[in-house]
PDB file of N, CA and C in Angstrom:
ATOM      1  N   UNK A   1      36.871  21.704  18.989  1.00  0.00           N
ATOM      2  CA  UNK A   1      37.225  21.162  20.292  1.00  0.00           C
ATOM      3  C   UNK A   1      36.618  19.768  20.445  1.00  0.00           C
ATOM      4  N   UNK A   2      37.222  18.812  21.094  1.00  0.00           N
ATOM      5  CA  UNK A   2      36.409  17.694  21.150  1.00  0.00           C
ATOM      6  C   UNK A   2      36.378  17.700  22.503  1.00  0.00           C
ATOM      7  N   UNK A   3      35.011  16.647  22.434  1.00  0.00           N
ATOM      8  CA  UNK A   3      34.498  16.331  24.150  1.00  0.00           C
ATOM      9  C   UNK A   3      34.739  14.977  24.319  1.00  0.00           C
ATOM     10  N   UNK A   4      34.486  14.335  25.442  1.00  0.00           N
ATOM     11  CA  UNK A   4      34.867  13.668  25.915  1.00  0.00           C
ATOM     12  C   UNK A   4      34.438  12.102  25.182  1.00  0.00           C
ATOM     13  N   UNK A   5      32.851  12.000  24.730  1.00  0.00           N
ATOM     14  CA  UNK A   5      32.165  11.362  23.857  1.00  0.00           C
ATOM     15  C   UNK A   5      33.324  10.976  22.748  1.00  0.00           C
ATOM     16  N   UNK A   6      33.885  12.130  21.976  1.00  0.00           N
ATOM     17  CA  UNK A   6      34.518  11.704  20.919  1.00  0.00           C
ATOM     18  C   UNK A   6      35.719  10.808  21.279  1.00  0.00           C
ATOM     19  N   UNK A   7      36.619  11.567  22.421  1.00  0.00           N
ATOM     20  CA  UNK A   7      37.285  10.728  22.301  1.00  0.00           C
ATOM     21  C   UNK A   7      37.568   9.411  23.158  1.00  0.00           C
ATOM     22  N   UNK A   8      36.456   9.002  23.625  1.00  0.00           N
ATOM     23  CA  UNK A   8      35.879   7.590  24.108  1.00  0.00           C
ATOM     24  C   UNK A   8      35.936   6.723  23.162  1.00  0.00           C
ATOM     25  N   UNK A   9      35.300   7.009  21.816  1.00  0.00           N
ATOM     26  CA  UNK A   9      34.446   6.719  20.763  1.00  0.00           C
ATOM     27  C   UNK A   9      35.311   6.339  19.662  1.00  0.00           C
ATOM     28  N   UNK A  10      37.031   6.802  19.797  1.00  0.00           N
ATOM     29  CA  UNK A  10      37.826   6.797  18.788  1.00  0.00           C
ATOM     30  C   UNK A  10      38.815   5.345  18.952  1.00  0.00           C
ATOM     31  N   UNK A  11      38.729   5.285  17.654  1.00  0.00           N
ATOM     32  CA  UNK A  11      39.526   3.666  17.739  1.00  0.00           C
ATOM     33  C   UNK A  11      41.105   4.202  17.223  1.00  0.00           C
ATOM     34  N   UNK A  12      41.948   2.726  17.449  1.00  0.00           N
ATOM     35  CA  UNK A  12      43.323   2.918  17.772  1.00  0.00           C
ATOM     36  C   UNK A  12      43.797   3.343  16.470  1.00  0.00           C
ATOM     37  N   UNK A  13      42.988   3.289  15.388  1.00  0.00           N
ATOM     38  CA  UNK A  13      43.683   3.884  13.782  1.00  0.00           C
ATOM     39  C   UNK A  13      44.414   5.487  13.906  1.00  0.00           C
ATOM     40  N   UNK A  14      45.201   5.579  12.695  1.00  0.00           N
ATOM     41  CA  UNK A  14      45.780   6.853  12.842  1.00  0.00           C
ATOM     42  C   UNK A  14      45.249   8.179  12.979  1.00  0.00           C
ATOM     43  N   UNK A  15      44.240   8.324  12.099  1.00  0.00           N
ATOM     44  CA  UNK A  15      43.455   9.418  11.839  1.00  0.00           C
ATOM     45  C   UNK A  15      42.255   9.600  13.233  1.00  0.00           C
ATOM     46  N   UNK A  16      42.246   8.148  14.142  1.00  0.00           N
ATOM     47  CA  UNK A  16      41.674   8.736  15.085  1.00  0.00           C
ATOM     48  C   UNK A  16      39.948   8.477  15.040  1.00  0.00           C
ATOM     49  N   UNK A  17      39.808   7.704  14.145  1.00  0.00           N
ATOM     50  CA  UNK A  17      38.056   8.013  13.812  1.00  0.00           C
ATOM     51  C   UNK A  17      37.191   6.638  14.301  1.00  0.00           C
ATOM     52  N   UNK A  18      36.094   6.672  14.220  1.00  0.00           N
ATOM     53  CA  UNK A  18      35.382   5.672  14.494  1.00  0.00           C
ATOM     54  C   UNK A  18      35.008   5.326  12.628  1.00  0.00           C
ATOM     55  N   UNK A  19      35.530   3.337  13.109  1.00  0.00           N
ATOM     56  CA  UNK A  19      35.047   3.134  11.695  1.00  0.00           C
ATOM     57  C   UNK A  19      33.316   2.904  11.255  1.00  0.00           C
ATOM     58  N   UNK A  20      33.612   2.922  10.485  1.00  0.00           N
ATOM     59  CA  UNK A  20      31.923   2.604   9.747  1.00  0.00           C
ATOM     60  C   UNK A  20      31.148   1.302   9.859  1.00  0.00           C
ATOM     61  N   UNK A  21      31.847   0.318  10.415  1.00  0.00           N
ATOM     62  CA  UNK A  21      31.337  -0.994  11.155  1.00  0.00           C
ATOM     63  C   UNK A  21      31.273  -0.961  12.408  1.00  0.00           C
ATOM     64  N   UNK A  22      31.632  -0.038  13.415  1.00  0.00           N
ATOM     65  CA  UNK A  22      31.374  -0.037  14.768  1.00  0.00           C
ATOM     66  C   UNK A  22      30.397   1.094  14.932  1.00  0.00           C
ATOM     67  N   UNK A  23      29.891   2.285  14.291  1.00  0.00           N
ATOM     68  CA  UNK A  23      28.800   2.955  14.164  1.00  0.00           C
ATOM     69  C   UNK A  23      27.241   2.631  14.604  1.00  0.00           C
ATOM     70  N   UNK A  24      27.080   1.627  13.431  1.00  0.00           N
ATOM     71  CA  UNK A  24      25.828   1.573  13.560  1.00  0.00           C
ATOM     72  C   UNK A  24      25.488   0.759  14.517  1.00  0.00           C
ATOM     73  N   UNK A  25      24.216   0.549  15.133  1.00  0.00           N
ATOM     74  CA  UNK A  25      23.920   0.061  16.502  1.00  0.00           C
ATOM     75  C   UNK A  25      22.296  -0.223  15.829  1.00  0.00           C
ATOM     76  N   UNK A  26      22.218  -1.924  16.051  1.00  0.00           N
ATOM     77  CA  UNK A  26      21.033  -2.602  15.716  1.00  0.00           C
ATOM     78  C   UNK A  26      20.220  -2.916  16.948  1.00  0.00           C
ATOM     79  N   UNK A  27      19.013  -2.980  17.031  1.00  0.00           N
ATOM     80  CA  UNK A  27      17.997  -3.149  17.762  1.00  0.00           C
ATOM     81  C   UNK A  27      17.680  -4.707  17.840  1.00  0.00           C
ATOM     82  N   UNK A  28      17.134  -5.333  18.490  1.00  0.00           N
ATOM     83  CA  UNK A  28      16.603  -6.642  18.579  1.00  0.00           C
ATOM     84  C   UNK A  28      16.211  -6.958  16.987  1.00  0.00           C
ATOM     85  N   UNK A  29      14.708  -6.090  16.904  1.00  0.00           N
ATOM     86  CA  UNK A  29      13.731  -6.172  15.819  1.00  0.00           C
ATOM     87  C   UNK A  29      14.827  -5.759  14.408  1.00  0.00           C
ATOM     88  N   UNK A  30      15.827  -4.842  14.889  1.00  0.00           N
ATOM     89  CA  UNK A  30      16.368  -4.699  13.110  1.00  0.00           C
ATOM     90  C   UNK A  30      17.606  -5.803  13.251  1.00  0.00           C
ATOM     91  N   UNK A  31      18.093  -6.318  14.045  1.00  0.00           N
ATOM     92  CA  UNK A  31      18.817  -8.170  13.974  1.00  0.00           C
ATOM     93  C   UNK A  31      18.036  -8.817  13.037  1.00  0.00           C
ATOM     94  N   UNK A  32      16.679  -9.058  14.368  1.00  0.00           N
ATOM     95  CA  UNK A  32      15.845 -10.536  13.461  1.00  0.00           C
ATOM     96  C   UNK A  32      15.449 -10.238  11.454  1.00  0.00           C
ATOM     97  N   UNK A  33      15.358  -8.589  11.252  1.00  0.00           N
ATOM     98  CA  UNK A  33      14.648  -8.430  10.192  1.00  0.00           C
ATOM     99  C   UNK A  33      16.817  -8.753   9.330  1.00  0.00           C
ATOM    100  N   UNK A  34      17.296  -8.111   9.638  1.00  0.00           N
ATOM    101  CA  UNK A  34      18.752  -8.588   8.966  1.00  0.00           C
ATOM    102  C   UNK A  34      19.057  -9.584   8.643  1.00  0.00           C
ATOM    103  N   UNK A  35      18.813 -10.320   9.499  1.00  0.00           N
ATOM    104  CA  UNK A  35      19.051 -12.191   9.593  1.00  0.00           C
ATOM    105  C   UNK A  35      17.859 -13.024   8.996  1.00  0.00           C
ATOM    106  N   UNK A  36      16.703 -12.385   9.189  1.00  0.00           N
ATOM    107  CA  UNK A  36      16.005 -13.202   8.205  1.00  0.00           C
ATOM    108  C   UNK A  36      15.301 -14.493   9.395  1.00  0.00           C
ATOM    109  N   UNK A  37      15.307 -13.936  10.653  1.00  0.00           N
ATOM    110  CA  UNK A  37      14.834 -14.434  11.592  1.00  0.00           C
ATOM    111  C   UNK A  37      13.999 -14.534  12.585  1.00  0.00           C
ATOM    112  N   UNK A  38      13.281 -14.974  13.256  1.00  0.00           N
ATOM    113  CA  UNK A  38      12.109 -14.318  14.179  1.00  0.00           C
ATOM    114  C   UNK A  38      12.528 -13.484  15.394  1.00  0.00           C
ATOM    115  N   UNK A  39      11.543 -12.600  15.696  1.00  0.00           N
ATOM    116  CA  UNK A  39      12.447 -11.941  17.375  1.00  0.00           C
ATOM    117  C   UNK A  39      12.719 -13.385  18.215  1.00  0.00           C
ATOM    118  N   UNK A  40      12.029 -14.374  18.179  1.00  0.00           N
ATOM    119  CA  UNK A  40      12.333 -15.389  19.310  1.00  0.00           C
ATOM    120  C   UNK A  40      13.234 -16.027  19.370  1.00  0.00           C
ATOM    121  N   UNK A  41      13.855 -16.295  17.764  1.00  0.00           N
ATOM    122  CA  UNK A  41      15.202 -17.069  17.488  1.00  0.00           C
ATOM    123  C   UNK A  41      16.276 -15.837  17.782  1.00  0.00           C
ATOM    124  N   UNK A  42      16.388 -14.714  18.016  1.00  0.00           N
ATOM    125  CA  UNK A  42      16.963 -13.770  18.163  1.00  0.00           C
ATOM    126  C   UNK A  42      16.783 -13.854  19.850  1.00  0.00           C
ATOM    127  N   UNK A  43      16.157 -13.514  20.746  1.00  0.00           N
ATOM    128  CA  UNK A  43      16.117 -13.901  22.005  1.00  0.00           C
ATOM    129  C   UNK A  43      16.290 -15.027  22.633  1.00  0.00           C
ATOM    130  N   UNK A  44      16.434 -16.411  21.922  1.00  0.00           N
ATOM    131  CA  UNK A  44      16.880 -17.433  21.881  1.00  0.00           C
ATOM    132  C   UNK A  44      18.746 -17.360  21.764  1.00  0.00           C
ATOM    133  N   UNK A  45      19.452 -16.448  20.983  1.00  0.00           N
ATOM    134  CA  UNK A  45      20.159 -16.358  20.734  1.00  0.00           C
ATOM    135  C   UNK A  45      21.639 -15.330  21.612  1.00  0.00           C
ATOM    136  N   UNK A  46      20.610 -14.792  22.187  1.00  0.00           N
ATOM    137  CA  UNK A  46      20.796 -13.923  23.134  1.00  0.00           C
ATOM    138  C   UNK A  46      21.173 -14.484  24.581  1.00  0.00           C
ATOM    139  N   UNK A  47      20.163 -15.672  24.724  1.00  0.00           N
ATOM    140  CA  UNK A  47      19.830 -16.537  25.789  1.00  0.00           C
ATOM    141  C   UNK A  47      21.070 -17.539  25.564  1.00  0.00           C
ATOM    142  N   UNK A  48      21.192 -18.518  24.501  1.00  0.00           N
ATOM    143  CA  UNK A  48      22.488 -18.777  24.256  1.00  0.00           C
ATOM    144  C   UNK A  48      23.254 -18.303  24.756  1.00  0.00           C
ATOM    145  N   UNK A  49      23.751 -17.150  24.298  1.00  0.00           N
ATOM    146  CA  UNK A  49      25.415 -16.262  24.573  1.00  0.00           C
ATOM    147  C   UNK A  49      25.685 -16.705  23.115  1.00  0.00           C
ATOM    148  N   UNK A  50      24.169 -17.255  21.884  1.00  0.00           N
ATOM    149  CA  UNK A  50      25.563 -17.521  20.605  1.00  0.00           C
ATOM    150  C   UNK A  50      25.421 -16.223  19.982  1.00  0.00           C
ATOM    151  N   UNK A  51      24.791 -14.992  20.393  1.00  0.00           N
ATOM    152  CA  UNK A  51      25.139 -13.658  19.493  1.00  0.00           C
ATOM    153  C   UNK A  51      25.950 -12.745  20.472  1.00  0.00           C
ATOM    154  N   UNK A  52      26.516 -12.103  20.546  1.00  0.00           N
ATOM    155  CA  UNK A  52      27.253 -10.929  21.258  1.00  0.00           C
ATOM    156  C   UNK A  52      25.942  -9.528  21.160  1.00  0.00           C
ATOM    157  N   UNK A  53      25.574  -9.040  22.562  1.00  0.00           N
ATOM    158  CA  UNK A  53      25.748  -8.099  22.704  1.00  0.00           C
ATOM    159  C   UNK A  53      25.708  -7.017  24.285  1.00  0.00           C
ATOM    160  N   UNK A  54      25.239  -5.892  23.757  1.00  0.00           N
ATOM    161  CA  UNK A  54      24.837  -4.903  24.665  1.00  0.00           C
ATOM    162  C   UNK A  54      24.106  -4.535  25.484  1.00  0.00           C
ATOM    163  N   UNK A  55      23.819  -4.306  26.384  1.00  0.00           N
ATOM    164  CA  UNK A  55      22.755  -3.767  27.479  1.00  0.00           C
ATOM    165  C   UNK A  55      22.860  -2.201  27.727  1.00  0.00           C
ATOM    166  N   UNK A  56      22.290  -1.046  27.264  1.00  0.00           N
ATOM    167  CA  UNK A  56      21.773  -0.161  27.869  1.00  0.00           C
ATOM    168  C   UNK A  56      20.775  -0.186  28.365  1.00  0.00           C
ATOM    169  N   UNK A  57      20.970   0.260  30.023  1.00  0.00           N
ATOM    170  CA  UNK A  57      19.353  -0.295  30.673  1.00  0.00           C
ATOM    171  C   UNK A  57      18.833  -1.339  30.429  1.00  0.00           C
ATOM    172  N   UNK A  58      17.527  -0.891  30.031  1.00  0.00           N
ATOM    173  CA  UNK A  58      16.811  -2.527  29.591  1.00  0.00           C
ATOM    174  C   UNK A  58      17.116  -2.817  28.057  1.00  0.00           C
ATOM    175  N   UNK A  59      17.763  -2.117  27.308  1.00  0.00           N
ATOM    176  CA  UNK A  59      17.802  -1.790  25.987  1.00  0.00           C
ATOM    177  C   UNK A  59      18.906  -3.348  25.446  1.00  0.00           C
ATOM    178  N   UNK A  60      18.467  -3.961  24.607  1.00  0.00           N
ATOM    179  CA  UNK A  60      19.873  -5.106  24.431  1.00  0.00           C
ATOM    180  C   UNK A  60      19.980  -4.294  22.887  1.00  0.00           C
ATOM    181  N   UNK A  61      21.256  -4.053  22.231  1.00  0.00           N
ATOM    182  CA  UNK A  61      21.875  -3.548  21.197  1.00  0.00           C
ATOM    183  C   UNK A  61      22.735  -4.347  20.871  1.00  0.00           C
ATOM    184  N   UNK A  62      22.922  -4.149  19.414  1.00  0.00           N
ATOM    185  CA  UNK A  62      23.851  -5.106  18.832  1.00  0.00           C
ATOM    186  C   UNK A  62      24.892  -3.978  17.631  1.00  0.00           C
ATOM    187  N   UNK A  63      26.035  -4.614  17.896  1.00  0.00           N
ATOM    188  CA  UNK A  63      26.484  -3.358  16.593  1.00  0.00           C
ATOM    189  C   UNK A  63      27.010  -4.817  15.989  1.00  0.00           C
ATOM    190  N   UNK A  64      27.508  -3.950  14.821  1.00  0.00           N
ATOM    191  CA  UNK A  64      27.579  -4.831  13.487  1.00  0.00           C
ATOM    192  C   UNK A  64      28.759  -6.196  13.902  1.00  0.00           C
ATOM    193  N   UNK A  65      29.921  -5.582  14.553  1.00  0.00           N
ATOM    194  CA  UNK A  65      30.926  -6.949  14.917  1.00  0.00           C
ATOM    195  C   UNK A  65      29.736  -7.868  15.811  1.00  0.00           C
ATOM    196  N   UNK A  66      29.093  -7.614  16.284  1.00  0.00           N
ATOM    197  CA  UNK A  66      28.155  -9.254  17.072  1.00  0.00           C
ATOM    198  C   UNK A  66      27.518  -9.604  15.731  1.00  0.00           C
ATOM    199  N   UNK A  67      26.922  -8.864  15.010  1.00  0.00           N
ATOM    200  CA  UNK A  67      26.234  -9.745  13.585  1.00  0.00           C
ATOM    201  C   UNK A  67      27.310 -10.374  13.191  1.00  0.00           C
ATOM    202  N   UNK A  68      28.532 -10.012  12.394  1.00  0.00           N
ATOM    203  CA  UNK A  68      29.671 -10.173  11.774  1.00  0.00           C
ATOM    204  C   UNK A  68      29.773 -11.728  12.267  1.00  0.00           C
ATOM    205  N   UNK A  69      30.687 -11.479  13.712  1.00  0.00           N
ATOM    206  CA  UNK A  69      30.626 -12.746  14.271  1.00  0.00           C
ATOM    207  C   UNK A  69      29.460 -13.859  14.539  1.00  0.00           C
ATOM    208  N   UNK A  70      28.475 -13.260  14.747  1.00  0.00           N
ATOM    209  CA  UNK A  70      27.048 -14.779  14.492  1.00  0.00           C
ATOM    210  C   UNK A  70      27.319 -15.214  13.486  1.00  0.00           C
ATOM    211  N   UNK A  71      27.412 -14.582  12.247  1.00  0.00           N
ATOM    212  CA  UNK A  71      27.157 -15.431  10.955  1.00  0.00           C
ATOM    213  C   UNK A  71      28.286 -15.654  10.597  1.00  0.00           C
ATOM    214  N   UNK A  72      29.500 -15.500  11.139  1.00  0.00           N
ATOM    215  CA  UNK A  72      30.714 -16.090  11.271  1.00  0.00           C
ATOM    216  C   UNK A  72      30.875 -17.917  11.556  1.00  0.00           C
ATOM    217  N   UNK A  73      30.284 -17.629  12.678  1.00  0.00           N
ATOM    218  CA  UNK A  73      29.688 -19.189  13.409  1.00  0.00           C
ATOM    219  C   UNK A  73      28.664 -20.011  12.931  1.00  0.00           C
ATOM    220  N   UNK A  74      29.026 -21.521  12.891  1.00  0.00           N
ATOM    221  CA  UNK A  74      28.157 -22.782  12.163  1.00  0.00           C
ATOM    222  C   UNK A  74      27.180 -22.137  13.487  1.00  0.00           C
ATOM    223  N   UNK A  75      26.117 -21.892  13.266  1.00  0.00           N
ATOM    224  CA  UNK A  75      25.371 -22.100  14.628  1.00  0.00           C
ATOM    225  C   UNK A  75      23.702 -22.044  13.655  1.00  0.00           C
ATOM    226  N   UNK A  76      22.905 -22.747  13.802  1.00  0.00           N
ATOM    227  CA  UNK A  76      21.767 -22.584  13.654  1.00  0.00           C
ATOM    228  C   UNK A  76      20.739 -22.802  14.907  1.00  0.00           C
ATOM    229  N   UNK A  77      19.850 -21.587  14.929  1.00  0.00           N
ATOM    230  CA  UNK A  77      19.086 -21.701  16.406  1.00  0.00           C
ATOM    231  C   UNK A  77      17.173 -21.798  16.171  1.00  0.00           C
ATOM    232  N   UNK A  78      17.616 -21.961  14.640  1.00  0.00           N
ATOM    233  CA  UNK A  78      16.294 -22.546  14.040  1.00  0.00           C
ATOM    234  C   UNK A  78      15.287 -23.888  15.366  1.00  0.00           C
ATOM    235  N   UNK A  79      14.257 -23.944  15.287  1.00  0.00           N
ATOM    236  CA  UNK A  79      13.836 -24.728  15.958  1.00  0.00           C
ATOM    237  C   UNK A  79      14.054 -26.174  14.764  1.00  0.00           C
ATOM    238  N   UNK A  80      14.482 -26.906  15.305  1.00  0.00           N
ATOM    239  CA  UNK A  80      13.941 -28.329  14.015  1.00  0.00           C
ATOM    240  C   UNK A  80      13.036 -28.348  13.521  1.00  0.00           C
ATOM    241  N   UNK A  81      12.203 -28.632  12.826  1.00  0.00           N
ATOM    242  CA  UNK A  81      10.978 -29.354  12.576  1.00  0.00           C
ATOM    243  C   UNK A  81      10.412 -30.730  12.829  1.00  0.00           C
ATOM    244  N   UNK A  82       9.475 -30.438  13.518  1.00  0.00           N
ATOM    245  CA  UNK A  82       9.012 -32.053  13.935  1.00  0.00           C
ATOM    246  C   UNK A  82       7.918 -32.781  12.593  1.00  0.00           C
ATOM    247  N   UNK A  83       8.799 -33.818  12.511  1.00  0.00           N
ATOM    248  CA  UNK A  83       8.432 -35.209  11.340  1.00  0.00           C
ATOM    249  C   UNK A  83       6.513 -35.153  11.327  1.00  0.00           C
ATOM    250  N   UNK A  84       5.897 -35.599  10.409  1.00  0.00           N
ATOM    251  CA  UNK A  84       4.578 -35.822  10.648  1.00  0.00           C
ATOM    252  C   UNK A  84       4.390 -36.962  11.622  1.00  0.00           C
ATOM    253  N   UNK A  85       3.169 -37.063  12.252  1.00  0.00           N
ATOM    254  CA  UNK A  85       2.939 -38.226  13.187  1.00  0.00           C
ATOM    255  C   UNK A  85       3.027 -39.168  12.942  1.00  0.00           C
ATOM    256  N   UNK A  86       2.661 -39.408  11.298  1.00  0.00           N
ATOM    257  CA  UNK A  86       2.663 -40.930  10.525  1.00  0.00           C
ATOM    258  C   UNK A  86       4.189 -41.433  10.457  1.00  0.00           C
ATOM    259  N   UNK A  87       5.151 -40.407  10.310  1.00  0.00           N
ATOM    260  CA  UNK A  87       6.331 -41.030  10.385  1.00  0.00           C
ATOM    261  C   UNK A  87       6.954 -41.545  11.543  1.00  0.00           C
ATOM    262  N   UNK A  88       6.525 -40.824  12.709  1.00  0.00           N
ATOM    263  CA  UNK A  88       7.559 -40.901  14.250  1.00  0.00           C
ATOM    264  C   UNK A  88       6.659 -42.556  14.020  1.00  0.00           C
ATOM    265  N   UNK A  89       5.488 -43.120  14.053  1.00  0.00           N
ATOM    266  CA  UNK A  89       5.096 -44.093  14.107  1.00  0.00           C
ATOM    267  C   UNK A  89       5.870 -45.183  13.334  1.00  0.00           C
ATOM    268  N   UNK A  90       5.874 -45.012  12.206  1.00  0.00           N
ATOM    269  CA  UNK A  90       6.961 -46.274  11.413  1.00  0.00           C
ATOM    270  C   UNK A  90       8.597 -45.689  11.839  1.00  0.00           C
ATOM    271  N   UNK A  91       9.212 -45.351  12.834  1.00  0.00           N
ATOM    272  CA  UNK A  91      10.204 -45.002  12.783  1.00  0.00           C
ATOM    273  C   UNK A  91      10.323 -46.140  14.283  1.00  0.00           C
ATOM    274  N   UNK A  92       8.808 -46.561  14.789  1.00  0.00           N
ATOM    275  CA  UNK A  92       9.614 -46.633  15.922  1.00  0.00           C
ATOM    276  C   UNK A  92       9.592 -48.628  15.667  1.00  0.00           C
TER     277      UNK A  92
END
């Protein structure tokens, strides 16, 4: 018998199923560790609007199409690096 969960949960394919890229559901901390990024550039990113995601409660979630699409996008939210002091000086 199915309940109601399932068939919320089911995408428009024939067989009816949830695929294997809309499943899994990432956390802040397992984003930044995926991406290879800090939680702050990840809450930075969030703050943007340049990642897609979720809000349960206080909970922000990400499933795999918001990763997909970030790294889809030219976007780097890296901070720059600032030049040594000796240079901003002969620069100016």
């Amino acid at each position: 018998m199915e309940n109601n969960y399932d068939r919320m949960n089911t995408d428009n394919t024939s067989d009816g199923k949830i695929s294997e890229t809309d499943k899994k559901i990432y956390s802040r901390k397992e984003v930044a560790l995926y991406l290879g990024i800090s939680l702050a550039t990840v809450d930075r990113a969030i703050a943007n609007r340049d990642i897609g995601f979720c809000r349960v409660g206080a909970r922000v979630l990400f499933q795999e199409f918001h990763i997909q699409e970030y790294l889809n996008r030219d976007v780097s939210l890296a901070k720059p690096k600032r030049a040594p002091r000796g240079l901003l000086a002969l620069a100016r």
